[in-house]
C-alpha atoms as a PDB file:
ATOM      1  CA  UNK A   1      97.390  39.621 171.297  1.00  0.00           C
ATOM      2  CA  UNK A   2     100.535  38.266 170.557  1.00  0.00           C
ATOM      3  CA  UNK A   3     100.408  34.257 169.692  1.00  0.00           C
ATOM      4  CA  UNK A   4     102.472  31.331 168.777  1.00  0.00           C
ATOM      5  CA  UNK A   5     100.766  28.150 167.705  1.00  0.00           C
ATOM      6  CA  UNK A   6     101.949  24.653 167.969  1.00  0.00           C
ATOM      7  CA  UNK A   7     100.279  21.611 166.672  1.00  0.00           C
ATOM      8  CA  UNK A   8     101.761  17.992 165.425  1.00  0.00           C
ATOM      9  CA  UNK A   9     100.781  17.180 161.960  1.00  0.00           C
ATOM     10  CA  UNK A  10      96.880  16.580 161.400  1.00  0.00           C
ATOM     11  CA  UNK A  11      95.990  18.959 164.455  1.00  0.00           C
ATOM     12  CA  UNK A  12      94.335  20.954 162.211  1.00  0.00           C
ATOM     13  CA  UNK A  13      96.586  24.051 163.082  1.00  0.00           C
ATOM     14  CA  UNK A  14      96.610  25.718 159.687  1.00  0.00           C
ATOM     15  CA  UNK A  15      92.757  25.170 159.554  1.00  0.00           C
ATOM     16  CA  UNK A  16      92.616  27.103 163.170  1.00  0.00           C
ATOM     17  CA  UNK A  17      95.156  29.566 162.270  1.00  0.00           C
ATOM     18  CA  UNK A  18      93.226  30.964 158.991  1.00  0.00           C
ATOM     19  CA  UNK A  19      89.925  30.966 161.241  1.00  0.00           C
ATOM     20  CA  UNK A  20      91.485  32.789 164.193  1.00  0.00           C
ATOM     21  CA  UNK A  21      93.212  35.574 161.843  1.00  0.00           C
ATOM     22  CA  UNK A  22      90.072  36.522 160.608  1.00  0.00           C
ATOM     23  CA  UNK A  23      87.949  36.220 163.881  1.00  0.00           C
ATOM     24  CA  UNK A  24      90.572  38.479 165.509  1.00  0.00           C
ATOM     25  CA  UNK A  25      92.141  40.651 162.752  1.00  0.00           C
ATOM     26  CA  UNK A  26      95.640  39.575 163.175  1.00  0.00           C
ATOM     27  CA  UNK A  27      97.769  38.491 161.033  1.00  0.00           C
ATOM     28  CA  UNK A  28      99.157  34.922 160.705  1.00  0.00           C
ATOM     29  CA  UNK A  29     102.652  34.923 160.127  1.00  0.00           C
ATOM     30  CA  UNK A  30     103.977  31.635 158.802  1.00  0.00           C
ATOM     31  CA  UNK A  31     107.678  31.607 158.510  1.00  0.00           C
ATOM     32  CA  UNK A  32     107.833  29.489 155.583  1.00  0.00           C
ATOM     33  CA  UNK A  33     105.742  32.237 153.773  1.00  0.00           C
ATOM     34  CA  UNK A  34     107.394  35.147 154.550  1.00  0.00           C
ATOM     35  CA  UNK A  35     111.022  33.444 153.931  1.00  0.00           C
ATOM     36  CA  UNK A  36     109.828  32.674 150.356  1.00  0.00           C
ATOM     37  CA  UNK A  37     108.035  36.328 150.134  1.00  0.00           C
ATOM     38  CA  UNK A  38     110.880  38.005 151.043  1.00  0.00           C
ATOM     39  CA  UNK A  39     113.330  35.764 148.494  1.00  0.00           C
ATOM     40  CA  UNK A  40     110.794  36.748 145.931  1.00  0.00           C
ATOM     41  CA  UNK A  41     110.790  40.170 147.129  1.00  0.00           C
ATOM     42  CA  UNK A  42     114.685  40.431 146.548  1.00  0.00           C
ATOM     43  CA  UNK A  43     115.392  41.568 150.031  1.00  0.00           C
ATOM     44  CA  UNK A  44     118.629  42.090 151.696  1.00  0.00           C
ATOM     45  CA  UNK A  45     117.471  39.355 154.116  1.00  0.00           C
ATOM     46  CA  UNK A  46     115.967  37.168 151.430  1.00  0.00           C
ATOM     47  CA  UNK A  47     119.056  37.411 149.092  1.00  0.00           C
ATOM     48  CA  UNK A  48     121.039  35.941 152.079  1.00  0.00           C
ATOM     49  CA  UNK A  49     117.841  32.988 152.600  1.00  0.00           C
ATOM     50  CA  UNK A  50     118.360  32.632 148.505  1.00  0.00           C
ATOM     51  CA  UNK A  51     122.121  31.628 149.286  1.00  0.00           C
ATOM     52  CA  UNK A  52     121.283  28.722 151.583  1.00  0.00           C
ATOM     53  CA  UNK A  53     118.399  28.175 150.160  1.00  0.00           C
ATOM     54  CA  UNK A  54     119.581  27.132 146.526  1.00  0.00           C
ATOM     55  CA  UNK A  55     122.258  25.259 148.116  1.00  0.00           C
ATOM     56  CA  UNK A  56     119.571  22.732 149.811  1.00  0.00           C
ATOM     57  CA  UNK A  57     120.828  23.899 153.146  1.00  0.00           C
ATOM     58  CA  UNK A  58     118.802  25.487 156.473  1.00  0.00           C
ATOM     59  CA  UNK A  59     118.379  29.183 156.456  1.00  0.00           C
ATOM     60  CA  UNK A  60     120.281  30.330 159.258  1.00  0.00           C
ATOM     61  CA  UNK A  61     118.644  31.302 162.777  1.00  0.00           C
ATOM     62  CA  UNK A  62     120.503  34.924 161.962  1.00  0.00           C
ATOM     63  CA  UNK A  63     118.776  35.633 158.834  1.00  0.00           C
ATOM     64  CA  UNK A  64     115.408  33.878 160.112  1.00  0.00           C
ATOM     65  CA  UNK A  65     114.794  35.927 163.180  1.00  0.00           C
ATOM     66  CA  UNK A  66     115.625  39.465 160.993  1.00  0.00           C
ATOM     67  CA  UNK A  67     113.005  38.320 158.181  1.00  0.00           C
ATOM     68  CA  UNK A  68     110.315  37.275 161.195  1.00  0.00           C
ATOM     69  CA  UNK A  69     111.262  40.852 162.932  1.00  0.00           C
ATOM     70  CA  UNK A  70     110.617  43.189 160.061  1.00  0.00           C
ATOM     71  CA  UNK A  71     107.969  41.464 159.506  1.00  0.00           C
ATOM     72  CA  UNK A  72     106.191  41.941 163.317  1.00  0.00           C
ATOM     73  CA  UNK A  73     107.270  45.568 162.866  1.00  0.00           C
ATOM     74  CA  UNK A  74     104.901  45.828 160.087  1.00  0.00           C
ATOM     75  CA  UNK A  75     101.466  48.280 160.934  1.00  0.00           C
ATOM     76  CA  UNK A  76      99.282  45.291 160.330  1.00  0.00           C
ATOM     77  CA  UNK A  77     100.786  43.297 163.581  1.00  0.00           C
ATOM     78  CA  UNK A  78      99.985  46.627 165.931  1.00  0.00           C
ATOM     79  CA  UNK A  79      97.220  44.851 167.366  1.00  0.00           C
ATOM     80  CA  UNK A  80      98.928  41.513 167.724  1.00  0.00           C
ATOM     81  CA  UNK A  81      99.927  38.368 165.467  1.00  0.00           C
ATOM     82  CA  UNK A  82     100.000  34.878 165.090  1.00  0.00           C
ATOM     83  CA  UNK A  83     103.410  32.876 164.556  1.00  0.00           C
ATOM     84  CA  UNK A  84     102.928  29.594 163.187  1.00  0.00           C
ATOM     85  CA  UNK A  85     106.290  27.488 162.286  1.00  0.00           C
ATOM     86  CA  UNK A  86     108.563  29.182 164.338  1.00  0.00           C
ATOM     87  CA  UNK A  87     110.253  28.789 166.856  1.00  0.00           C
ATOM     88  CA  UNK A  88     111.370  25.250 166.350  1.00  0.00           C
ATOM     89  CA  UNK A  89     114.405  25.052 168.656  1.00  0.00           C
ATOM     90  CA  UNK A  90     115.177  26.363 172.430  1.00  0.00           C
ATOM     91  CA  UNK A  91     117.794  28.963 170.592  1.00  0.00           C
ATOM     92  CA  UNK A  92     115.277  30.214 168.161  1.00  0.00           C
ATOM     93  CA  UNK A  93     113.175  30.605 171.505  1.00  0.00           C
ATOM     94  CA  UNK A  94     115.043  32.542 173.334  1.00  0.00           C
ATOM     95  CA  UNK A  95     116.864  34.405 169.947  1.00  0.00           C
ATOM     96  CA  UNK A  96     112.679  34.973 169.339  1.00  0.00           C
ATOM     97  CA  UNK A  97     111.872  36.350 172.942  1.00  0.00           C
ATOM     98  CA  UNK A  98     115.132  39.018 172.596  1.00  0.00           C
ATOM     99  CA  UNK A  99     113.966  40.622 169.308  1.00  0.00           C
ATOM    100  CA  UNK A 100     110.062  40.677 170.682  1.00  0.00           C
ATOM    101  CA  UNK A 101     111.235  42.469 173.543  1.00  0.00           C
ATOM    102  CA  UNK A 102     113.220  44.997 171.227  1.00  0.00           C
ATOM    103  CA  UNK A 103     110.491  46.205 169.297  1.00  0.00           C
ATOM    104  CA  UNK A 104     108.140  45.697 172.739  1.00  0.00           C
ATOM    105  CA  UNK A 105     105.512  43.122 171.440  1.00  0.00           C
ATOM    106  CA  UNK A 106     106.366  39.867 173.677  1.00  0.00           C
ATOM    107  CA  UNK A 107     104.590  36.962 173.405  1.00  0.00           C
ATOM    108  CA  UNK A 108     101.566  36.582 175.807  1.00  0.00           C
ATOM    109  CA  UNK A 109     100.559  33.058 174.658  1.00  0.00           C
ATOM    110  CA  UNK A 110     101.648  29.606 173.365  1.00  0.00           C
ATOM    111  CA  UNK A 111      98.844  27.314 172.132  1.00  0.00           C
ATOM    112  CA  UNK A 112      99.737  23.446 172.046  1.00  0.00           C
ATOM    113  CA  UNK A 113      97.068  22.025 170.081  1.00  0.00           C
ATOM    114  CA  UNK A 114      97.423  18.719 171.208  1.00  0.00           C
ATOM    115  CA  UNK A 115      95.963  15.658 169.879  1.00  0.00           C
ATOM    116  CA  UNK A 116      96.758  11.602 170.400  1.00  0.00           C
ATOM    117  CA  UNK A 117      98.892   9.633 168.055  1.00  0.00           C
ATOM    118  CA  UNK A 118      96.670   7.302 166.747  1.00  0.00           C
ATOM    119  CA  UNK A 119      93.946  10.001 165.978  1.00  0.00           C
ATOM    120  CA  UNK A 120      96.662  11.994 163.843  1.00  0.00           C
ATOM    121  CA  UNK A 121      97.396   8.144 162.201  1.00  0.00           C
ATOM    122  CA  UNK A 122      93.583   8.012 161.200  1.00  0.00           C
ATOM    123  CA  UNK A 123      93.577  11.641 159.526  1.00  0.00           C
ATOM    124  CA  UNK A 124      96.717  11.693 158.150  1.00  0.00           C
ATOM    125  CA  UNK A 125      96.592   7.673 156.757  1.00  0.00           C
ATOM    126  CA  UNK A 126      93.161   8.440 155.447  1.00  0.00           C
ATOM    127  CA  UNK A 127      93.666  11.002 152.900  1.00  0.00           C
ATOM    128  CA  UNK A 128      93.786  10.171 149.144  1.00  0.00           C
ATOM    129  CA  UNK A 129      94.160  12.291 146.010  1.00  0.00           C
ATOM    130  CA  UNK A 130      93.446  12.397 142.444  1.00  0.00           C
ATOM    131  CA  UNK A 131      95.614  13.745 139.918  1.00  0.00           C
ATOM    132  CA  UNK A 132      93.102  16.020 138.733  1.00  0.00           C
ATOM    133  CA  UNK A 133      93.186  17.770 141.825  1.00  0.00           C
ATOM    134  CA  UNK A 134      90.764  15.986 144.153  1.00  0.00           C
ATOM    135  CA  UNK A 135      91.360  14.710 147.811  1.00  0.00           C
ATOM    136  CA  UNK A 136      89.312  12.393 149.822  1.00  0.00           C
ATOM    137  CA  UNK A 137      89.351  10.551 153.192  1.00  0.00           C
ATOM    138  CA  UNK A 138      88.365   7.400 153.600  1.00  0.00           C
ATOM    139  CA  UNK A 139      86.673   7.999 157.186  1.00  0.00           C
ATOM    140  CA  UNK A 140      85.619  11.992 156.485  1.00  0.00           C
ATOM    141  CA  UNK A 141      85.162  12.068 152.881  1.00  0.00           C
ATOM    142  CA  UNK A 142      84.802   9.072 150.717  1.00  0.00           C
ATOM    143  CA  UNK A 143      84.407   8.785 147.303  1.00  0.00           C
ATOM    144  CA  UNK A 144      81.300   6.866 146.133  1.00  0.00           C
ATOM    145  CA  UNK A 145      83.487   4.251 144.692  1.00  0.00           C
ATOM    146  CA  UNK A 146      86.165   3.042 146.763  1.00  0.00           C
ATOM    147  CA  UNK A 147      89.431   4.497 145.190  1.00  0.00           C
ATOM    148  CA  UNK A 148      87.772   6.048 142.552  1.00  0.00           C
ATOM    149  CA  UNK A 149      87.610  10.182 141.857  1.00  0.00           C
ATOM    150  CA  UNK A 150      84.227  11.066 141.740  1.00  0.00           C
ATOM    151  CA  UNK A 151      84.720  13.851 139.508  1.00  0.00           C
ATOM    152  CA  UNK A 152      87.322  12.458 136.944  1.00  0.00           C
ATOM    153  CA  UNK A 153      86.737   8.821 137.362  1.00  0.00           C
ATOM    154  CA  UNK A 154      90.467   8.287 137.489  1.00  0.00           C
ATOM    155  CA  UNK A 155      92.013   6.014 140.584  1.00  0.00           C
ATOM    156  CA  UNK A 156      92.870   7.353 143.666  1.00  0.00           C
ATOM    157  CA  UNK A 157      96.844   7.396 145.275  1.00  0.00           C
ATOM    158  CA  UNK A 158      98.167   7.927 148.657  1.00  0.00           C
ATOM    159  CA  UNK A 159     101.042  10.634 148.860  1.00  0.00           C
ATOM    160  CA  UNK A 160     103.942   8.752 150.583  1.00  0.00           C
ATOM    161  CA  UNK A 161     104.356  11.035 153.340  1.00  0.00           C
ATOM    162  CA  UNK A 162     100.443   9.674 154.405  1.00  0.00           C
ATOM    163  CA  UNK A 163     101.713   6.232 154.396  1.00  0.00           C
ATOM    164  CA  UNK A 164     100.889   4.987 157.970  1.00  0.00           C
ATOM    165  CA  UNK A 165     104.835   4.219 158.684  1.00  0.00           C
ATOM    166  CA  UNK A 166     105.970   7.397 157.876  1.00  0.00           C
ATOM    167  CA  UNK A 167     103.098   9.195 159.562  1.00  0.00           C
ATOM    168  CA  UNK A 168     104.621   7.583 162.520  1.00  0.00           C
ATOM    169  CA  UNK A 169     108.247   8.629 162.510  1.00  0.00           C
ATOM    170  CA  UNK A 170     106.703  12.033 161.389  1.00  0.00           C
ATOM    171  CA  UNK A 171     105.608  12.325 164.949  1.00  0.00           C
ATOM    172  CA  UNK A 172     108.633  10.477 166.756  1.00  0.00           C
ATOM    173  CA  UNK A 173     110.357  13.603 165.173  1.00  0.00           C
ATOM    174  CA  UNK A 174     107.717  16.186 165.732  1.00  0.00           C
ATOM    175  CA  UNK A 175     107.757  15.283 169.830  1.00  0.00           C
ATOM    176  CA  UNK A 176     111.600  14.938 169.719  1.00  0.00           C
ATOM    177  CA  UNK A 177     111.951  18.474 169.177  1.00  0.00           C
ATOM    178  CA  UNK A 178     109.357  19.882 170.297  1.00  0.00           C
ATOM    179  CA  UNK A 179     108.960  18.736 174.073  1.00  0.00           C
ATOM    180  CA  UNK A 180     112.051  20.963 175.255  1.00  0.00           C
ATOM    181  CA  UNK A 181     109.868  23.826 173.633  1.00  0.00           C
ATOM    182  CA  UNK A 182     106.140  22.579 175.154  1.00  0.00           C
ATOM    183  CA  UNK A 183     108.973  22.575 178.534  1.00  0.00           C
ATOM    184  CA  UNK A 184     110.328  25.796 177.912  1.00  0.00           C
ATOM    185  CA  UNK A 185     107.347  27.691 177.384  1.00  0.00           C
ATOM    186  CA  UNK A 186     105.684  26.066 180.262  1.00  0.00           C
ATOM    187  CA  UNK A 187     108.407  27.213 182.511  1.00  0.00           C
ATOM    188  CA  UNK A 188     107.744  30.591 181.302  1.00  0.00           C
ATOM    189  CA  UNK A 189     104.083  30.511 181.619  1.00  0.00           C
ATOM    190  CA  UNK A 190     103.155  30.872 178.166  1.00  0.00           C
ATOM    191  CA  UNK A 191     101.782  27.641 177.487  1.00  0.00           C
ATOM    192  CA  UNK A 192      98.291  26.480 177.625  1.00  0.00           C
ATOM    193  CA  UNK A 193      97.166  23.287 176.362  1.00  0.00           C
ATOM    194  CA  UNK A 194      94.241  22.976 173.509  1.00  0.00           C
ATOM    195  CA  UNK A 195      92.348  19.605 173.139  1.00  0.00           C
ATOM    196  CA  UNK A 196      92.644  18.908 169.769  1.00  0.00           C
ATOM    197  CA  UNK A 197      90.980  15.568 169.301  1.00  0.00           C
ATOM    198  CA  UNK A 198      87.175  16.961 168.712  1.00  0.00           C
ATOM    199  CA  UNK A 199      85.354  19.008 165.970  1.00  0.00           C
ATOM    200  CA  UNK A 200      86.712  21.780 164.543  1.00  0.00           C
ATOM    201  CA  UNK A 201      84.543  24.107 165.975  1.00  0.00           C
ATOM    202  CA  UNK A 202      84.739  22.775 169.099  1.00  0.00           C
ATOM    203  CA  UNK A 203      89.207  22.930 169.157  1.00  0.00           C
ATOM    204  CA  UNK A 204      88.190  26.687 168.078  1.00  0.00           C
ATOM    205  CA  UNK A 205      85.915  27.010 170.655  1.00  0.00           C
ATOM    206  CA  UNK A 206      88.744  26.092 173.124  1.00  0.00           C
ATOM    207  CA  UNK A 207      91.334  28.829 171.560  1.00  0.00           C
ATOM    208  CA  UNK A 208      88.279  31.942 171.613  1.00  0.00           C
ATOM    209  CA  UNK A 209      87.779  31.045 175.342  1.00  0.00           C
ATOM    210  CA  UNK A 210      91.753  31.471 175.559  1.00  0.00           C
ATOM    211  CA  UNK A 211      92.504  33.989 173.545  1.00  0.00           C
ATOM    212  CA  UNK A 212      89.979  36.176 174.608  1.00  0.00           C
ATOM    213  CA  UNK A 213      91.815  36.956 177.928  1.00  0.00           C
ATOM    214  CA  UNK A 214      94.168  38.996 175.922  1.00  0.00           C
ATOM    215  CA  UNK A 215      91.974  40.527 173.836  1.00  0.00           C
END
């Protein structure tokens, strides 16, 4: 089966995306991994990432789409493969749907896990970390002192980017450019919709039912 996952922050889409690899043998391709792999790597492709890259500027869609080809063309993606972080604009979509078609392994199905704004707020707002390498939630996993590491006994700090505020315009921008995709994709059939406010093994129980179709 051939899958692309979507998911606002604090869906829980990496969480599903390691699980449903490994229920389904496929490999899950995340674009941000195989851009650095293949800079690492030395390729042609990642030498030409490396020159944007170092510059602080977007890797463009041209070199993208070549490192997320060779890397469907690989033997492990025979039997399908998950893309997670890409596409992220209308052009990468349709730039995507050419090169699938190429090496004939189309997509069959977009996942949208979707979950409400203020239950993203209480996941993302909740978390705390310790320097020594701890993380809590104050709803999921507390410490037994309030702002206090259990294991090191040091205070706890919020990362800024789980700072209620800019949790929120996190999301403003996560819908602004992701709707024309959720619209595209629908046009094309692709989508389905996953509830993504409950359990974890209840959101995976959602996907199997899906995914399972294309099995």
């Amino acid at each position: 089966m051939n899958v692309v996952l979507f998911g606002p922050p604090g869906a829980g889409k990496g969480t599903q995306a390691k699980e449903l690899s490994k229920h389904y043998d496929i490999p899950h391709i995340s674009t941000g991994d195989i851009l650095r792999a293949n800079v690492a790597e030395g390729t042609d492709l990642g030498k030409k990432a490396a020159e944007y890259m170092n510059k602080g500027e977007l890797v463009p869609d041209e070199v993208l789409i070549g490192i997320i080809k060779n890397r469907i063309a690989e033997p492990d993606c025979k039997s399908g493969y998950l893309l997670d972080g890409y596409p992220r604009t209308v052009p990468q979509a349709d730039a995507l749907s050419d090169i699938l078609k190429d090496i004939n392994m189309p997509l069959e199905v977009v996942l949208n896990i979707a979950v409400p704004d203020e239950e993203l707020v209480i996941r993302l707002a909740g978390r705390y970390s310790c320097k020594c390498g701890e993380s809590y939630h104050i709803k999921f996993n507390p410490p037994k002192e309030a702002g206090i590491c259990d294991v090191c006994g040091k205070e706890l700090y919020q990362r800024d980017d789980d700072k209620e505020e800019v949790i929120r315009q996190r999301l403003v921008s996560y819908k602004r450019n992701t709707q024309p995709l959720i619209d595209y994709y629908e046009k094309a059939g692709l989508l389905v919709n996953i509830e993504g406010a409950g359990e974890i093994d209840e959101v995976f129980g959602q996907i199997i039912n899906v995914l399972d179709q294309y099995k």
